[in-house]
PDB file of N, CA and C in Angstrom:
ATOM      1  N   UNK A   1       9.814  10.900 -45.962  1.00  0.00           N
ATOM      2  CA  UNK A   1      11.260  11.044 -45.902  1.00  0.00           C
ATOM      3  C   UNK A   1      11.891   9.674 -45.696  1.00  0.00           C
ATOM      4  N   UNK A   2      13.361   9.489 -45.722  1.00  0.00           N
ATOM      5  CA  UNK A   2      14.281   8.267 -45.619  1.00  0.00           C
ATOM      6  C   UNK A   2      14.058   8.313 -44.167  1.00  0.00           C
ATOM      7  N   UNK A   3      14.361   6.831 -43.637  1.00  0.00           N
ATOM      8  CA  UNK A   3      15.332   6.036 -42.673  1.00  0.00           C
ATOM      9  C   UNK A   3      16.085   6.620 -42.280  1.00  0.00           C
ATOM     10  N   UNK A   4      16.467   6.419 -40.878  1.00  0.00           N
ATOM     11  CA  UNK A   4      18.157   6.470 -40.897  1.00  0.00           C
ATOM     12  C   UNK A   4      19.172   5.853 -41.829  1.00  0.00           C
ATOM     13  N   UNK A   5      18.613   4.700 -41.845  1.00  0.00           N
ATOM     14  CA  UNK A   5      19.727   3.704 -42.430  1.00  0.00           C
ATOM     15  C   UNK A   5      19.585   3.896 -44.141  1.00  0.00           C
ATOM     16  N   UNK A   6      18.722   4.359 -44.699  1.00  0.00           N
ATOM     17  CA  UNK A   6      18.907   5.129 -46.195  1.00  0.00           C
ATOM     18  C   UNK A   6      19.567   6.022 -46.435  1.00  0.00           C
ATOM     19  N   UNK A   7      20.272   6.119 -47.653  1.00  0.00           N
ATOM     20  CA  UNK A   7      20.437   7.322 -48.317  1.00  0.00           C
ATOM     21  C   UNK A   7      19.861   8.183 -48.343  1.00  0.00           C
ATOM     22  N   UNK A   8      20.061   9.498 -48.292  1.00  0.00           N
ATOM     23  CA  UNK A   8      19.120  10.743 -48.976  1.00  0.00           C
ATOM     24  C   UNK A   8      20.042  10.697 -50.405  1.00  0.00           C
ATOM     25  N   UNK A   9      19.191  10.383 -51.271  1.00  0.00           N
ATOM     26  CA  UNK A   9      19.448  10.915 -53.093  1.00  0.00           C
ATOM     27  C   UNK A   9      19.135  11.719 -53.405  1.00  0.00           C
ATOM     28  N   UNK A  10      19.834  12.567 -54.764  1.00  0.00           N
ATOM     29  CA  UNK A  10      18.940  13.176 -55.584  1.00  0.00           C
ATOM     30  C   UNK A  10      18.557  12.672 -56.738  1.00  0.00           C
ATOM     31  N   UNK A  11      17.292  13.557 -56.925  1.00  0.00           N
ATOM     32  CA  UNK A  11      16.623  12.990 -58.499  1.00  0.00           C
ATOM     33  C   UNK A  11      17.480  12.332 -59.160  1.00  0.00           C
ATOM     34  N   UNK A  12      19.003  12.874 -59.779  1.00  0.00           N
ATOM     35  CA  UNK A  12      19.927  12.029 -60.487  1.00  0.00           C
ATOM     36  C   UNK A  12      20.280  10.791 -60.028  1.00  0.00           C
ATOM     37  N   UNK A  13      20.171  10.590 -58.581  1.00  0.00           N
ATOM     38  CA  UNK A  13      20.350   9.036 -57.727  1.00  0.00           C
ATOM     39  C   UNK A  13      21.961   9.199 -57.537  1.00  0.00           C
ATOM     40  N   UNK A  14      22.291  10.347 -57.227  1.00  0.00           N
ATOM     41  CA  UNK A  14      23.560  10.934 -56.605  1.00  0.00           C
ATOM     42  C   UNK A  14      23.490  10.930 -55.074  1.00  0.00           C
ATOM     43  N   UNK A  15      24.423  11.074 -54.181  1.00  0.00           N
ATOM     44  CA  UNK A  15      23.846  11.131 -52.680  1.00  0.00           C
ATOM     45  C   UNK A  15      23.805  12.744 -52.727  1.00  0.00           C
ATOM     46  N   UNK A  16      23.001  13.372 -52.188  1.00  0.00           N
ATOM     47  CA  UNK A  16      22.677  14.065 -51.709  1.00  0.00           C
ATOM     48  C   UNK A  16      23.825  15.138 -50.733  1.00  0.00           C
ATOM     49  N   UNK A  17      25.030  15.403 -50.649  1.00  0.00           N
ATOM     50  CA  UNK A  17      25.929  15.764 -50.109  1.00  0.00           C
ATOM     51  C   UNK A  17      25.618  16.779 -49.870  1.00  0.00           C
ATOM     52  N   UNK A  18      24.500  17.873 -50.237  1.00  0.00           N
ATOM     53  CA  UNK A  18      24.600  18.992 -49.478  1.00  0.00           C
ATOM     54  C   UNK A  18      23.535  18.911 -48.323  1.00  0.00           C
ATOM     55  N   UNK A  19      22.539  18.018 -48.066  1.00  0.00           N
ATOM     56  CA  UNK A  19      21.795  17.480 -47.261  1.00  0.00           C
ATOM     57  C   UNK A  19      22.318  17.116 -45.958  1.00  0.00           C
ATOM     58  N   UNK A  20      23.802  16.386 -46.107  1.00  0.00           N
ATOM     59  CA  UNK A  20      24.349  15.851 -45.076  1.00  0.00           C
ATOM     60  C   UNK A  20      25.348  17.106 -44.560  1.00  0.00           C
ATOM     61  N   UNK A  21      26.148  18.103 -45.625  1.00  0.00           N
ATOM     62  CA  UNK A  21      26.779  18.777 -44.875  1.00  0.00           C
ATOM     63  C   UNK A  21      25.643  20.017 -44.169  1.00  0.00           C
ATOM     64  N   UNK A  22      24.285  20.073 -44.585  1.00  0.00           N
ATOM     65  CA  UNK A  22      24.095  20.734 -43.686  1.00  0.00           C
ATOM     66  C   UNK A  22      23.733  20.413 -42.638  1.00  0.00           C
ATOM     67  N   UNK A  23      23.429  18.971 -42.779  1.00  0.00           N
ATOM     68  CA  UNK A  23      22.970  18.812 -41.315  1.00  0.00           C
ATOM     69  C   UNK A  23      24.145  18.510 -40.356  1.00  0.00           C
ATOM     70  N   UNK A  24      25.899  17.962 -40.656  1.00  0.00           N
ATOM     71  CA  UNK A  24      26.606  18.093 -39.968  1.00  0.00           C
ATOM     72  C   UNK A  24      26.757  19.296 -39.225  1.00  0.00           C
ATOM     73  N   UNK A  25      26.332  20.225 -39.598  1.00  0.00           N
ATOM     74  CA  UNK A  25      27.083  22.185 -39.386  1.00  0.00           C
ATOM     75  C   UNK A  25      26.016  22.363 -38.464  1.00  0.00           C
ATOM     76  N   UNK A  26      24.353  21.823 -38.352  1.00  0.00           N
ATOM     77  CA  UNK A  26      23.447  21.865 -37.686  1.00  0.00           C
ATOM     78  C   UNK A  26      23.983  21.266 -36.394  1.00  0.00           C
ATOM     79  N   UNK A  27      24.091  19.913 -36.533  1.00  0.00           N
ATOM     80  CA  UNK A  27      24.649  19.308 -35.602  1.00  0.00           C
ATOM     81  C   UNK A  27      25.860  20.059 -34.621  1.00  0.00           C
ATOM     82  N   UNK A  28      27.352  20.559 -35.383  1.00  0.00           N
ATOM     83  CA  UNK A  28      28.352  20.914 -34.977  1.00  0.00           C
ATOM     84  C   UNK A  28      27.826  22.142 -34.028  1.00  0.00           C
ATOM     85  N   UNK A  29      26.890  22.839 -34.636  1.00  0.00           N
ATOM     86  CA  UNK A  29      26.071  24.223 -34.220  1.00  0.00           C
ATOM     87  C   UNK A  29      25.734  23.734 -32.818  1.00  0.00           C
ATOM     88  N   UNK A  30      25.008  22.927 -33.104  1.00  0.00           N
ATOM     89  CA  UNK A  30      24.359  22.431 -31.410  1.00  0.00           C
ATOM     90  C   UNK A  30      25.112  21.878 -30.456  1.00  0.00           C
ATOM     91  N   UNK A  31      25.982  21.447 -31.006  1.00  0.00           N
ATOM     92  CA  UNK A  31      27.402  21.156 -29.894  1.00  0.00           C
ATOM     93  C   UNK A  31      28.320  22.335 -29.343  1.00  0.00           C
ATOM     94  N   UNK A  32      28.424  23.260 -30.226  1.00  0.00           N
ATOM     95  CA  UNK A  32      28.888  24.194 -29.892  1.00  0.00           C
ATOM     96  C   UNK A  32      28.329  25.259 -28.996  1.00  0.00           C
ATOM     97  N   UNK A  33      27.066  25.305 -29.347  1.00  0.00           N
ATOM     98  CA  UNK A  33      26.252  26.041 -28.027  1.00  0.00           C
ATOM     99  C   UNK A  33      26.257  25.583 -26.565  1.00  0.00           C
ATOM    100  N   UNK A  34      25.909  24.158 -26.707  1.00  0.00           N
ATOM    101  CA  UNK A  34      25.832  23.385 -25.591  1.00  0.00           C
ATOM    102  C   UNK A  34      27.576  23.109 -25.012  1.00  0.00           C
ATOM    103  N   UNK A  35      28.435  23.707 -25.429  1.00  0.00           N
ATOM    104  CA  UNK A  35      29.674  23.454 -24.520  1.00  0.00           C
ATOM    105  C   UNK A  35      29.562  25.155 -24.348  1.00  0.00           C
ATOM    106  N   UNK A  36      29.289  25.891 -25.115  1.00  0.00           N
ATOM    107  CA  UNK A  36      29.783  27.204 -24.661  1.00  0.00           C
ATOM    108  C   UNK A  36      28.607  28.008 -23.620  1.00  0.00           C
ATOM    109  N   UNK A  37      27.287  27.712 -23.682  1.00  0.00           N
ATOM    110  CA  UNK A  37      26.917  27.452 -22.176  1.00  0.00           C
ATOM    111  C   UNK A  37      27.533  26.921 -20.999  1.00  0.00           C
ATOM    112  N   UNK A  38      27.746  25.637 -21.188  1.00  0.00           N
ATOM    113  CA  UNK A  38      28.498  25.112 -19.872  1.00  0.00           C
ATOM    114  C   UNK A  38      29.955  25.996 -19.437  1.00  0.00           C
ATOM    115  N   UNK A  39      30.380  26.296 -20.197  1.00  0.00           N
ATOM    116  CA  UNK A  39      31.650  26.860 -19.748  1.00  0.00           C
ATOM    117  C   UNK A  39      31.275  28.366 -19.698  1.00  0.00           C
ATOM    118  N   UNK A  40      30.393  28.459 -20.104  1.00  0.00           N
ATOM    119  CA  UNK A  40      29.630  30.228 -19.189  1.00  0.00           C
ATOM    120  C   UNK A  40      28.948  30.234 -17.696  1.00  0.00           C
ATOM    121  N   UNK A  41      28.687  28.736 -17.755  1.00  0.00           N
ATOM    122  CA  UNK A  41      27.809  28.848 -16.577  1.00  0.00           C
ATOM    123  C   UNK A  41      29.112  28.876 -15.677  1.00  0.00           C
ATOM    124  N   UNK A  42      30.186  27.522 -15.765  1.00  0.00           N
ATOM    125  CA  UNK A  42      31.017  27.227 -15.348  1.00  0.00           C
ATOM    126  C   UNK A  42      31.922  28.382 -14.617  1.00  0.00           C
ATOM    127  N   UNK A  43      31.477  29.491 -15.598  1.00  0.00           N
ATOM    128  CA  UNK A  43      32.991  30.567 -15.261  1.00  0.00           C
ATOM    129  C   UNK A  43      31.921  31.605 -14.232  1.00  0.00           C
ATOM    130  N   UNK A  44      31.030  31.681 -14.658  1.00  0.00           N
ATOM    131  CA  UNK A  44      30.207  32.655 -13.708  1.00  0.00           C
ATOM    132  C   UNK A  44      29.406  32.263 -12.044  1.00  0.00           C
ATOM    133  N   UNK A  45      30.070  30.947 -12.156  1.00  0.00           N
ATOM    134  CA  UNK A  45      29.334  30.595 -10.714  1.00  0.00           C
ATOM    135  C   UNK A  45      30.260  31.054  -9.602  1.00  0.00           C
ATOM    136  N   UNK A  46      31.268  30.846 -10.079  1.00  0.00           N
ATOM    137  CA  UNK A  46      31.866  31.433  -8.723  1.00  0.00           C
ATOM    138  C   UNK A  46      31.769  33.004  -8.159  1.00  0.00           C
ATOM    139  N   UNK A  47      31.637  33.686  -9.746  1.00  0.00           N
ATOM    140  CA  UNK A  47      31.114  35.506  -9.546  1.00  0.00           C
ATOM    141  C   UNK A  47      30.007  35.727  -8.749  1.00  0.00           C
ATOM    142  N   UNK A  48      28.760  34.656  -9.045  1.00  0.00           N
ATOM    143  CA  UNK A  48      27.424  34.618  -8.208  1.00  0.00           C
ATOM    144  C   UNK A  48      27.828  34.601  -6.657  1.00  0.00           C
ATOM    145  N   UNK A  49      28.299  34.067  -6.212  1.00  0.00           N
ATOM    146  CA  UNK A  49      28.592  33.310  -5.168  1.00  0.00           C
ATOM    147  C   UNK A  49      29.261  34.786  -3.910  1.00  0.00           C
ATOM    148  N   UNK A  50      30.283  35.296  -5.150  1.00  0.00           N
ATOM    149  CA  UNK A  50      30.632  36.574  -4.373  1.00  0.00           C
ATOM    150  C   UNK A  50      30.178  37.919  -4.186  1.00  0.00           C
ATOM    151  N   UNK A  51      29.088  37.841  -5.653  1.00  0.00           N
ATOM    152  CA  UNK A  51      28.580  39.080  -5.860  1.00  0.00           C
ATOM    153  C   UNK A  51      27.349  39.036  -5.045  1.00  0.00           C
ATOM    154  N   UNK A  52      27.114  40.204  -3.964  1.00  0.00           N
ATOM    155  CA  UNK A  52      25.477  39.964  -3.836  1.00  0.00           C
ATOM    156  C   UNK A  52      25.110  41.850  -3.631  1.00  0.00           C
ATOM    157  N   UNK A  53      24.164  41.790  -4.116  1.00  0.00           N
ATOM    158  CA  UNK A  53      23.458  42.818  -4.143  1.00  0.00           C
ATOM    159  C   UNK A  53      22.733  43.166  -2.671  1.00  0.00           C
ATOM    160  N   UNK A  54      22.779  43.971  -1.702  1.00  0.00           N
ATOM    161  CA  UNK A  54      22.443  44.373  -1.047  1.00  0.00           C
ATOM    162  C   UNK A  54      20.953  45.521  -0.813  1.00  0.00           C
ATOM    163  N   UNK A  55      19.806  45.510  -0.336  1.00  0.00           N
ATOM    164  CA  UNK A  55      18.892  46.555  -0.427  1.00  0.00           C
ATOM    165  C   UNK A  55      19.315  47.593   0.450  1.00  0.00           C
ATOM    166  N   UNK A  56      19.012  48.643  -0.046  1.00  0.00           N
ATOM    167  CA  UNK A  56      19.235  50.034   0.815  1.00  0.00           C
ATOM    168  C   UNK A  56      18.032  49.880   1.956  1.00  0.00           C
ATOM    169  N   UNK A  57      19.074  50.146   3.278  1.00  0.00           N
ATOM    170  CA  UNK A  57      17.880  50.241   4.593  1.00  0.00           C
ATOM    171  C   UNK A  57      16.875  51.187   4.255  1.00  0.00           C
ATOM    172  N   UNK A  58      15.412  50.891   4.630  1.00  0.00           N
ATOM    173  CA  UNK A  58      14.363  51.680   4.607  1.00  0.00           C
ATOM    174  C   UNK A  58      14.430  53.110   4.890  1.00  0.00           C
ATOM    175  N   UNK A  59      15.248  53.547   6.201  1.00  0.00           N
ATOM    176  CA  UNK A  59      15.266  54.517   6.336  1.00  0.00           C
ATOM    177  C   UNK A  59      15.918  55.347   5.149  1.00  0.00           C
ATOM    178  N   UNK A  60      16.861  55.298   4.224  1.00  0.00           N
ATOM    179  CA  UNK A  60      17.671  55.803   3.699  1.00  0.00           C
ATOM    180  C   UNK A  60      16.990  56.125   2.318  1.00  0.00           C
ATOM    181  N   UNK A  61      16.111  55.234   2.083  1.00  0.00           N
ATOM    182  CA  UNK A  61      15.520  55.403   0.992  1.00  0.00           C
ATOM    183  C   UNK A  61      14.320  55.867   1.022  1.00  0.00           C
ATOM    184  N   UNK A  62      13.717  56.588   2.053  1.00  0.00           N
ATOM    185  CA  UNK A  62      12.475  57.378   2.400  1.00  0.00           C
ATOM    186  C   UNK A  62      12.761  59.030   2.903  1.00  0.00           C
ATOM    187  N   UNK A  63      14.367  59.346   2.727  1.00  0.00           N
ATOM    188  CA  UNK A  63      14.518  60.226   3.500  1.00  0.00           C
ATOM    189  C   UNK A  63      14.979  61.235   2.580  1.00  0.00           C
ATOM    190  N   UNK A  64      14.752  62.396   2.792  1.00  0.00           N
ATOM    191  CA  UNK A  64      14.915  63.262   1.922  1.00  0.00           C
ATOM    192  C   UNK A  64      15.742  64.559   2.240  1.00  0.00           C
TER     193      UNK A  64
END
């Protein structure tokens, strides 16, 4: 494969333009995940924080 610093061509010695837009959309893809994680984590930490799950006392859950 090319360099960074090369062209990708095609056989005709055209650039390659669908090579690059897919890898922009790849790229854009991975940016977009990686902010919309953070701003999931972002929004749900404070829910953690308040939510807590409690176990049922022993007795209550042996008793019939």
């Amino acid at each position: 494969m090319t360099t960074e610093t090369e062209i990708r061509r095609r056989p005709d010695g055209s650039i390659d333009t669908a090579f690059y837009m897919a890898k922009g959309r790849a790229a854009r893809s991975a940016q977009a995940e990686k902010l919309g994680r953070s701003v999931w984590k972002r929004l749900m930490q404070p829910l953690k924080t308040r939510i807590s799950f409690q176990k049922a006392p022993e007795s209550a859950a042996h008793s019939h």
